[in-house]
PDB file of N, CA and C in Angstrom:
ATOM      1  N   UNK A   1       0.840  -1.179   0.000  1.00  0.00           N
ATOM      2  CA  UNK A   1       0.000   0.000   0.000  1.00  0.00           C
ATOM      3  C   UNK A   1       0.880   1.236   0.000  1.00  0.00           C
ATOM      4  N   UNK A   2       0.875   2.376  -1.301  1.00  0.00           N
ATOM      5  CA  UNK A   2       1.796   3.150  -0.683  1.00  0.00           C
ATOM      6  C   UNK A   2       1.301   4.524  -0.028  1.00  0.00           C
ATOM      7  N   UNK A   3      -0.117   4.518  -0.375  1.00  0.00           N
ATOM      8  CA  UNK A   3      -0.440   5.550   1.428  1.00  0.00           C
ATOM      9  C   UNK A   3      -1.349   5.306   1.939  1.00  0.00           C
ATOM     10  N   UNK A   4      -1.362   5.201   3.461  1.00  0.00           N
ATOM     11  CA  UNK A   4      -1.922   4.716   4.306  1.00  0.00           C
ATOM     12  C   UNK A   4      -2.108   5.670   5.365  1.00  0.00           C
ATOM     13  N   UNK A   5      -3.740   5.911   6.068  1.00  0.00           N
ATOM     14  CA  UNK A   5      -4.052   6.370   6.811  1.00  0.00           C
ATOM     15  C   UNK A   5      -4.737   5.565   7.760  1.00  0.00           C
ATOM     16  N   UNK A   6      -3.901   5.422   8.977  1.00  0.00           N
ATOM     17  CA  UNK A   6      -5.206   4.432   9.953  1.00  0.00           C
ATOM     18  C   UNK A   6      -5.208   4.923  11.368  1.00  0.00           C
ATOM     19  N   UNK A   7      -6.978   5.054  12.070  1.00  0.00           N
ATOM     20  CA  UNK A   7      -7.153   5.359  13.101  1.00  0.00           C
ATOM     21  C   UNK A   7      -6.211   6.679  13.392  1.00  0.00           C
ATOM     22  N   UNK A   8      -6.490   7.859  12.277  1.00  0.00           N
ATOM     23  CA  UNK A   8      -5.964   9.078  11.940  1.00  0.00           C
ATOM     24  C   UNK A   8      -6.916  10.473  12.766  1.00  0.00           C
ATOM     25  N   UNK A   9      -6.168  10.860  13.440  1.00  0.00           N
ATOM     26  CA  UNK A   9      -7.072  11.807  14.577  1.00  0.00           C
ATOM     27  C   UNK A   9      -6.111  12.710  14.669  1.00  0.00           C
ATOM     28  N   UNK A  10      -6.869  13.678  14.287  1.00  0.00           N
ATOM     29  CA  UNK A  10      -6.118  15.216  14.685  1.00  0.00           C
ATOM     30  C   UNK A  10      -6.953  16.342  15.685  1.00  0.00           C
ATOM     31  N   UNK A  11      -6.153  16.514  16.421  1.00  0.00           N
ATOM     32  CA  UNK A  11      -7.075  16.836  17.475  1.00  0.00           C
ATOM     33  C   UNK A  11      -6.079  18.612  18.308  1.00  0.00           C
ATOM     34  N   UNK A  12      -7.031  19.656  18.879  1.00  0.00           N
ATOM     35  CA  UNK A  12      -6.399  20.981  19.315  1.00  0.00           C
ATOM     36  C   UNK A  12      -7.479  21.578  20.307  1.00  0.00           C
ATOM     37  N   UNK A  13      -6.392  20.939  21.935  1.00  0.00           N
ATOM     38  CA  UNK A  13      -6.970  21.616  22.640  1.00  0.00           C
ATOM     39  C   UNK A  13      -8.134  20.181  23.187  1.00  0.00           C
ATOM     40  N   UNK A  14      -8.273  19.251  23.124  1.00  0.00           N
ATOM     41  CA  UNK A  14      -8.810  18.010  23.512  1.00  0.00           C
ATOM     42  C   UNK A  14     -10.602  18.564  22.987  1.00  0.00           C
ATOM     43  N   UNK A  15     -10.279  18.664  21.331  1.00  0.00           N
ATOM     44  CA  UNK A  15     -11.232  18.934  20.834  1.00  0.00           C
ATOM     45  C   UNK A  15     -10.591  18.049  19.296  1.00  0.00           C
ATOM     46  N   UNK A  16     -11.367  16.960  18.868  1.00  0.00           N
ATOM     47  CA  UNK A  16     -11.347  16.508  17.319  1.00  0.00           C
ATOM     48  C   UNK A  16     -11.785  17.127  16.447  1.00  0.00           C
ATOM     49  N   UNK A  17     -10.704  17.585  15.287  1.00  0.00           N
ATOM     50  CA  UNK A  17     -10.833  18.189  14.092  1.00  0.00           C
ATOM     51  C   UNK A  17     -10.700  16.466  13.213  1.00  0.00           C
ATOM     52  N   UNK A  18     -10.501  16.140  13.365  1.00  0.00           N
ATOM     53  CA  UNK A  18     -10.095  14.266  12.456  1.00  0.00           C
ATOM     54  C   UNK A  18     -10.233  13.294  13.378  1.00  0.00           C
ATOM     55  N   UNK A  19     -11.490  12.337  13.283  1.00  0.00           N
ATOM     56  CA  UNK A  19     -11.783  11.305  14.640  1.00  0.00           C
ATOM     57  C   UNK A  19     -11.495  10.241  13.829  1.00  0.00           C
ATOM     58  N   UNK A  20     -10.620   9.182  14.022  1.00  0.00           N
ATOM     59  CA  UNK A  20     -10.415   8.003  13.573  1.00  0.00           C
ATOM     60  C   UNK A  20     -10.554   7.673  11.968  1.00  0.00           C
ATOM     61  N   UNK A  21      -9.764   8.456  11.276  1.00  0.00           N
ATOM     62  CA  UNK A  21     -10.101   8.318   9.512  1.00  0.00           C
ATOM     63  C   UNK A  21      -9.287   7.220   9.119  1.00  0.00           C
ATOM     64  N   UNK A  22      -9.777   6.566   8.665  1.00  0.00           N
ATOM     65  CA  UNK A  22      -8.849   5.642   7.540  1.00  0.00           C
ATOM     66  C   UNK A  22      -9.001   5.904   6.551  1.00  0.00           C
ATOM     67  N   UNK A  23      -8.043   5.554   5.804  1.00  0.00           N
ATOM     68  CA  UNK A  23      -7.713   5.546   4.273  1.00  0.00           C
ATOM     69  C   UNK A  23      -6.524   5.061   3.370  1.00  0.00           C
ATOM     70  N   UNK A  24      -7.005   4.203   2.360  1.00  0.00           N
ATOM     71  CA  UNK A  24      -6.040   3.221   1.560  1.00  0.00           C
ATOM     72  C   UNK A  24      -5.760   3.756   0.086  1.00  0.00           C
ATOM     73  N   UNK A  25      -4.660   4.154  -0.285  1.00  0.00           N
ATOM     74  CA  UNK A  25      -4.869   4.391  -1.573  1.00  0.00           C
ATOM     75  C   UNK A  25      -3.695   3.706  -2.427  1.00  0.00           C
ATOM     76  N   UNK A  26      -3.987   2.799  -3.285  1.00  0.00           N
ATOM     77  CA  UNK A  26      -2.794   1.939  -4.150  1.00  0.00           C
ATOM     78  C   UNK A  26      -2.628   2.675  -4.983  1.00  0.00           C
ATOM     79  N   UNK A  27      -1.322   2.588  -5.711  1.00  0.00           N
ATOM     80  CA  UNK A  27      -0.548   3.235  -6.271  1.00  0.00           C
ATOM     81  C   UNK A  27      -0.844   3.396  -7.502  1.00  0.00           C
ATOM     82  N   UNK A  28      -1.035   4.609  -8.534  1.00  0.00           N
ATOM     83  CA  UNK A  28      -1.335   4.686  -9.300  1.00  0.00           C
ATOM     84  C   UNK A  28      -3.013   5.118  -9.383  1.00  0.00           C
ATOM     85  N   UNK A  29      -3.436   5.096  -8.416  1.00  0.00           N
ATOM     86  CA  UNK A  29      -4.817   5.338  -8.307  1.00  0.00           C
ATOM     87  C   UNK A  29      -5.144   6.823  -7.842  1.00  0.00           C
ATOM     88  N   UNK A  30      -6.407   7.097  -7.901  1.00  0.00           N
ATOM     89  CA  UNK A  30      -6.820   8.308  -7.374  1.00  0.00           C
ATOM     90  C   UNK A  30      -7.684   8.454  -6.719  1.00  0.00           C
ATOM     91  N   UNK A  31      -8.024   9.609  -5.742  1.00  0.00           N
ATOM     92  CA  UNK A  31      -9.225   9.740  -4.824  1.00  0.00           C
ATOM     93  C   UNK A  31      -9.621  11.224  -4.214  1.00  0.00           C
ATOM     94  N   UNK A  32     -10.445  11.375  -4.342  1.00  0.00           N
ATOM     95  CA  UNK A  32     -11.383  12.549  -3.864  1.00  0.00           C
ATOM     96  C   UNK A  32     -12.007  12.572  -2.454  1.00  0.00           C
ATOM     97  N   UNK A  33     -11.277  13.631  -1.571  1.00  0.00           N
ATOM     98  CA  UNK A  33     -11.968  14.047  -0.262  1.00  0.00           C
ATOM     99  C   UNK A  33     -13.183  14.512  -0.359  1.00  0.00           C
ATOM    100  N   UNK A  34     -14.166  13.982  -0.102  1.00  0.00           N
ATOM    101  CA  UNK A  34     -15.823  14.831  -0.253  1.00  0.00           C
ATOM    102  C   UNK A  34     -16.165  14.749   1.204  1.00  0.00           C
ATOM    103  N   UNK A  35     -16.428  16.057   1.156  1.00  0.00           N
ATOM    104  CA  UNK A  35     -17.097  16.273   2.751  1.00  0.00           C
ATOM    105  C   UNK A  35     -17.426  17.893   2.667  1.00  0.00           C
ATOM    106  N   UNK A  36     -18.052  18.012   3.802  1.00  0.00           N
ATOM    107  CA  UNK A  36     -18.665  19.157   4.035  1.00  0.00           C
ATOM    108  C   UNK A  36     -17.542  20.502   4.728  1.00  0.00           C
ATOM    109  N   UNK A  37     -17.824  21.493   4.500  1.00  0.00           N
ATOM    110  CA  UNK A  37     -16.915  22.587   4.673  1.00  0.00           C
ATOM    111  C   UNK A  37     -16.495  22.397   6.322  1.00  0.00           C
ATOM    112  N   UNK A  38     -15.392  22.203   6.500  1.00  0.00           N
ATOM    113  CA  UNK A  38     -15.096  21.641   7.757  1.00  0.00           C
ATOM    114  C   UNK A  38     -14.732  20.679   8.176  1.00  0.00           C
ATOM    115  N   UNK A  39     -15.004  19.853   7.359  1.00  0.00           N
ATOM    116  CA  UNK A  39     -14.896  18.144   7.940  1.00  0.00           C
ATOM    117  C   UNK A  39     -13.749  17.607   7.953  1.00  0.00           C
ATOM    118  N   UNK A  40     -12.908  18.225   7.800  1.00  0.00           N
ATOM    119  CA  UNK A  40     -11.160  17.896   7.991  1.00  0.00           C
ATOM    120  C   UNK A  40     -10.224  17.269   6.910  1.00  0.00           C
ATOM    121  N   UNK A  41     -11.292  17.735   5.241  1.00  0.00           N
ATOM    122  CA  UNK A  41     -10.151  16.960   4.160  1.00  0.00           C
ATOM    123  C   UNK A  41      -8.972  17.417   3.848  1.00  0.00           C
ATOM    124  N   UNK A  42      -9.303  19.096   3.718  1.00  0.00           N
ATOM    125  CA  UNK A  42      -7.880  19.720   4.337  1.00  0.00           C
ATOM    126  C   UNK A  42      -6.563  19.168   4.820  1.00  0.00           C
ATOM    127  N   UNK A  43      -7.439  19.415   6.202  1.00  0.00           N
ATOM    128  CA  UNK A  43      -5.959  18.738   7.466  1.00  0.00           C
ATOM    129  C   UNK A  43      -5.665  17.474   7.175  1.00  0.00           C
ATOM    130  N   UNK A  44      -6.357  16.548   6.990  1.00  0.00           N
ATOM    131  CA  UNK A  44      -5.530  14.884   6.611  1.00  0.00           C
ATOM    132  C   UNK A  44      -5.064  14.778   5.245  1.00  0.00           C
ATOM    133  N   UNK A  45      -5.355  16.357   4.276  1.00  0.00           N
ATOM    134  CA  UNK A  45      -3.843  15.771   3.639  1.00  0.00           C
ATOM    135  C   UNK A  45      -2.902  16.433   3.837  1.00  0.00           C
ATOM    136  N   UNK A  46      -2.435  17.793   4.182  1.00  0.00           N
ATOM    137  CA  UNK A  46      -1.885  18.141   4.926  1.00  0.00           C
ATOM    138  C   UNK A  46      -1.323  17.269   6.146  1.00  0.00           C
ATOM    139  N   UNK A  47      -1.593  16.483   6.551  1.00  0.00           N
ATOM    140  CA  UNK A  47      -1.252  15.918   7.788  1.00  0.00           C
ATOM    141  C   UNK A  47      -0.171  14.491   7.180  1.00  0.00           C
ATOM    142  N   UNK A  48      -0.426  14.349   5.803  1.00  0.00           N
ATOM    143  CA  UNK A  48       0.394  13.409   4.685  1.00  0.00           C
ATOM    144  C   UNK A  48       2.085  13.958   4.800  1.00  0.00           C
ATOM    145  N   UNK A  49       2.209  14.991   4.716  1.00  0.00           N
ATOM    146  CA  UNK A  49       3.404  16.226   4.694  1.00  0.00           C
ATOM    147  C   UNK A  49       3.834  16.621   5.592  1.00  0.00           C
ATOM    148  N   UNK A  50       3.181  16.418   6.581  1.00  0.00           N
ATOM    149  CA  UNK A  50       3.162  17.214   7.961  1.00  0.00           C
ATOM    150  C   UNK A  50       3.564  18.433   8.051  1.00  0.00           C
ATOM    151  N   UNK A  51       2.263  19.165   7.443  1.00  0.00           N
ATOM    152  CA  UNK A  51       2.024  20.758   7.319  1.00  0.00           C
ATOM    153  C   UNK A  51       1.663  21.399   8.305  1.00  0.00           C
ATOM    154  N   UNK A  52       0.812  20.783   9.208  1.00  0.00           N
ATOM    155  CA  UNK A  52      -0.293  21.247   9.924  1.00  0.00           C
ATOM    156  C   UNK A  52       0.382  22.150  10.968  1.00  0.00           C
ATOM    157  N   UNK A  53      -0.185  23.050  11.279  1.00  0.00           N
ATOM    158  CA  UNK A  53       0.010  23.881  12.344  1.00  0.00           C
ATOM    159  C   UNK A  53       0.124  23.064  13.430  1.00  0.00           C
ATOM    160  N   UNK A  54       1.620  23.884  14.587  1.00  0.00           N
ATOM    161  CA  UNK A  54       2.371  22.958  15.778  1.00  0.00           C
ATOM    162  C   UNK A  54       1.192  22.659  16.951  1.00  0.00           C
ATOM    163  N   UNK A  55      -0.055  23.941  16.837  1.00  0.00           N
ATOM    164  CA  UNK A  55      -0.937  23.323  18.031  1.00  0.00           C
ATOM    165  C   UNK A  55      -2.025  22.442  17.666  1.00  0.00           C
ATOM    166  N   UNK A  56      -1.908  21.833  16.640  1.00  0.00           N
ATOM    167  CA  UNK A  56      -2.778  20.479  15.929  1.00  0.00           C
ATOM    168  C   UNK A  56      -1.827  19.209  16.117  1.00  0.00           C
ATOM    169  N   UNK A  57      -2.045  18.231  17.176  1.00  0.00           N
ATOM    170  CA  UNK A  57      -1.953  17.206  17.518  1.00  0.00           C
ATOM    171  C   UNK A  57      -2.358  15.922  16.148  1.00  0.00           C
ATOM    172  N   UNK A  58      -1.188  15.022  15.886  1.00  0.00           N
ATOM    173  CA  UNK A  58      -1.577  14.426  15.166  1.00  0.00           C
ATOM    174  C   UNK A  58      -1.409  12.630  15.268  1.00  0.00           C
ATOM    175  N   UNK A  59      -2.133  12.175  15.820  1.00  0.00           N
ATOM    176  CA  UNK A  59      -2.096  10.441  15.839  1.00  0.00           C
ATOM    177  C   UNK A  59      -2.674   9.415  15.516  1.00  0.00           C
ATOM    178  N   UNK A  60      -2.270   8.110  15.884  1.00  0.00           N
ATOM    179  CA  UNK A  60      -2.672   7.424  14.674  1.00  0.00           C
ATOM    180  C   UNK A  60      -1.524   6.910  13.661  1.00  0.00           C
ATOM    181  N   UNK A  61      -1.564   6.716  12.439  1.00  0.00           N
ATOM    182  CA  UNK A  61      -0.137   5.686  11.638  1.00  0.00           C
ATOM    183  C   UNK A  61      -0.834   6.349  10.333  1.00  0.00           C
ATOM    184  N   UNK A  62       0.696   6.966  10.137  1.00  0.00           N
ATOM    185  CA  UNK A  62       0.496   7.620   8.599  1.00  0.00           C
ATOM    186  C   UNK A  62       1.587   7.040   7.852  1.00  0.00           C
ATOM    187  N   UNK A  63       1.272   6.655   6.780  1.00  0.00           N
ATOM    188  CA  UNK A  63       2.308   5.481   5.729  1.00  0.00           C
ATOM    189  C   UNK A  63       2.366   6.319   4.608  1.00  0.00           C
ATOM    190  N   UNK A  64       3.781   6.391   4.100  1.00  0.00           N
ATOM    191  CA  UNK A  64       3.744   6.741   2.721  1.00  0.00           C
ATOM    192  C   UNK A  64       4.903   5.595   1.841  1.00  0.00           C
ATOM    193  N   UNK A  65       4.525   4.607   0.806  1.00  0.00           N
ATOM    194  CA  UNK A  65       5.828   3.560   0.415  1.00  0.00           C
ATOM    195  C   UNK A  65       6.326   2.909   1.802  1.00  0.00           C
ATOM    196  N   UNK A  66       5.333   2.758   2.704  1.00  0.00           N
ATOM    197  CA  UNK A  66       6.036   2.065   4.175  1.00  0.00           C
ATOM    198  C   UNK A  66       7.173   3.008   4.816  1.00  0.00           C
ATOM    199  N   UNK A  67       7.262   4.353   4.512  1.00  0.00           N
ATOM    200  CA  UNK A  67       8.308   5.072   5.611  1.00  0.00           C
ATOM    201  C   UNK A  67       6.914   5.735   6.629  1.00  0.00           C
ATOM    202  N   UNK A  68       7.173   5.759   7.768  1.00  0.00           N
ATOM    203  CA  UNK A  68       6.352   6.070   8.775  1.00  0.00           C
ATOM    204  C   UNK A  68       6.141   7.981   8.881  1.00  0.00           C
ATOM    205  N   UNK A  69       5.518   8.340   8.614  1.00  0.00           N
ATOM    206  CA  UNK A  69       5.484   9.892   8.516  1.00  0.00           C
ATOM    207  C   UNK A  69       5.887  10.406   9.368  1.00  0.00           C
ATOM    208  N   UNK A  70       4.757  10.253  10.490  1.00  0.00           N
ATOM    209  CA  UNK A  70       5.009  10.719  11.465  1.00  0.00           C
ATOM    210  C   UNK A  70       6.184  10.495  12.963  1.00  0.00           C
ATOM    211  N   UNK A  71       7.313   9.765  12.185  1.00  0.00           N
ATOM    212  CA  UNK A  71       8.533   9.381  12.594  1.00  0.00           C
ATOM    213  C   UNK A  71       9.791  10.389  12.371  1.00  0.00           C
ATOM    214  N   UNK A  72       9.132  11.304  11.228  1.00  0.00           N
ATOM    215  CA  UNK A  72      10.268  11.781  10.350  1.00  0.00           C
ATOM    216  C   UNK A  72      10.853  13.176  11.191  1.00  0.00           C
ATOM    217  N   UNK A  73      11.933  13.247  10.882  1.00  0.00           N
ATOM    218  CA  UNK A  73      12.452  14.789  11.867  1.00  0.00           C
ATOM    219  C   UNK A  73      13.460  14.989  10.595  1.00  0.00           C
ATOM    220  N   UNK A  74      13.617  16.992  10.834  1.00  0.00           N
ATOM    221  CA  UNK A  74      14.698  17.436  10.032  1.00  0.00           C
ATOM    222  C   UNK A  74      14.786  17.052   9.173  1.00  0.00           C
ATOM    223  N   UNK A  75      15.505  16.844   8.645  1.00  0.00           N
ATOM    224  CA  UNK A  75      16.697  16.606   6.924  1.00  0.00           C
ATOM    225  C   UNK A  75      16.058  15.240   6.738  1.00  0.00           C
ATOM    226  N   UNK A  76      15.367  14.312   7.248  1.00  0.00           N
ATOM    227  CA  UNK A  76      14.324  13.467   6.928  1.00  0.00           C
ATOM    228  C   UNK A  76      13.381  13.954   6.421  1.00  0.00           C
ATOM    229  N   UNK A  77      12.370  14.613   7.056  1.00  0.00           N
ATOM    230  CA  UNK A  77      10.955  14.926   6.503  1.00  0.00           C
ATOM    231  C   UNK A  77      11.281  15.977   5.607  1.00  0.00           C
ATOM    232  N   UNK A  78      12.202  16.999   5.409  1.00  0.00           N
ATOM    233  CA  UNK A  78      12.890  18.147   4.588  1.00  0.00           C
ATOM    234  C   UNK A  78      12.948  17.001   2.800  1.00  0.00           C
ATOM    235  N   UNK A  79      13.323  16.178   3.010  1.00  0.00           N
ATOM    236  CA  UNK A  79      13.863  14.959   1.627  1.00  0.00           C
ATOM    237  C   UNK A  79      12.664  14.332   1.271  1.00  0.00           C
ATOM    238  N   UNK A  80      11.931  13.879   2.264  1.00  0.00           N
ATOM    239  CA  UNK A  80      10.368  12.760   1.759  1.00  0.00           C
ATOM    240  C   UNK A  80       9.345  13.380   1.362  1.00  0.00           C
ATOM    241  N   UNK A  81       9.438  14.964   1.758  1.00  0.00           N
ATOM    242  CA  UNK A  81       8.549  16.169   1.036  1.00  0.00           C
ATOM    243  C   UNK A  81       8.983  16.346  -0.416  1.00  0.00           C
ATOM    244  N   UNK A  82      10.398  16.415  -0.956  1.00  0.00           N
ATOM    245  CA  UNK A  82      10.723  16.519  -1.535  1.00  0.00           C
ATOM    246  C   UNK A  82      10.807  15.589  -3.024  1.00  0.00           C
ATOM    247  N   UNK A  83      11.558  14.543  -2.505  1.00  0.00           N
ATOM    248  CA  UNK A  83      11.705  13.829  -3.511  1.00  0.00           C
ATOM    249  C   UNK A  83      10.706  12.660  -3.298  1.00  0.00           C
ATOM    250  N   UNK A  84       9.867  12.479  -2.352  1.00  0.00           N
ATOM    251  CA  UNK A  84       8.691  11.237  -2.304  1.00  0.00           C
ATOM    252  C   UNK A  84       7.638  11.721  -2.737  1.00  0.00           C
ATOM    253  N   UNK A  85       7.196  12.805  -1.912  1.00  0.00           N
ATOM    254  CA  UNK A  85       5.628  13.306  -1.974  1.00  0.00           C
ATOM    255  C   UNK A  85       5.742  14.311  -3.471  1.00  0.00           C
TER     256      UNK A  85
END
């Protein structure tokens, strides 16, 4: 799978903006966030990159090609923005 969203919750201030999202997308394929103004399609892809603003809490297992996203620091996540995403 090369991106993977599971049991994906973004949360500010012990308030959910993203309650438990999953999402599978195989490679080569495509997909459309549909939701209502608000509903957080925004922030979970943003949250792919790890864009999101520092007081948005983000947990849960984010996969991109099996490197762990939300693992990444510095001159790591600086390169997988780059030359992955």
């Amino acid at each position: 799978m090369p991106l993977i969203a599971e049991s994906l919750s973004i949360s500010t201030y012990g308030s959910f903006l993203v309650k438990e999202a999953f999402l599978e997308v195989e490679r080569g394929r495509r997909v459309a966030l549909v939701g209502e103004s608000g509903s957080g399609k925004s922030l979970t892809a943003l949250s792919f990159l790890r864009l999101l603003p520092e007081n948005l809490k983000i947990s849960g297992r984010l996969e991109v090609d099996g490197i762990d996203v939300l693992s990444l620091r510095g001159k790591a996540l600086r390169n997988f923005r780059w030359k992955k995403v």
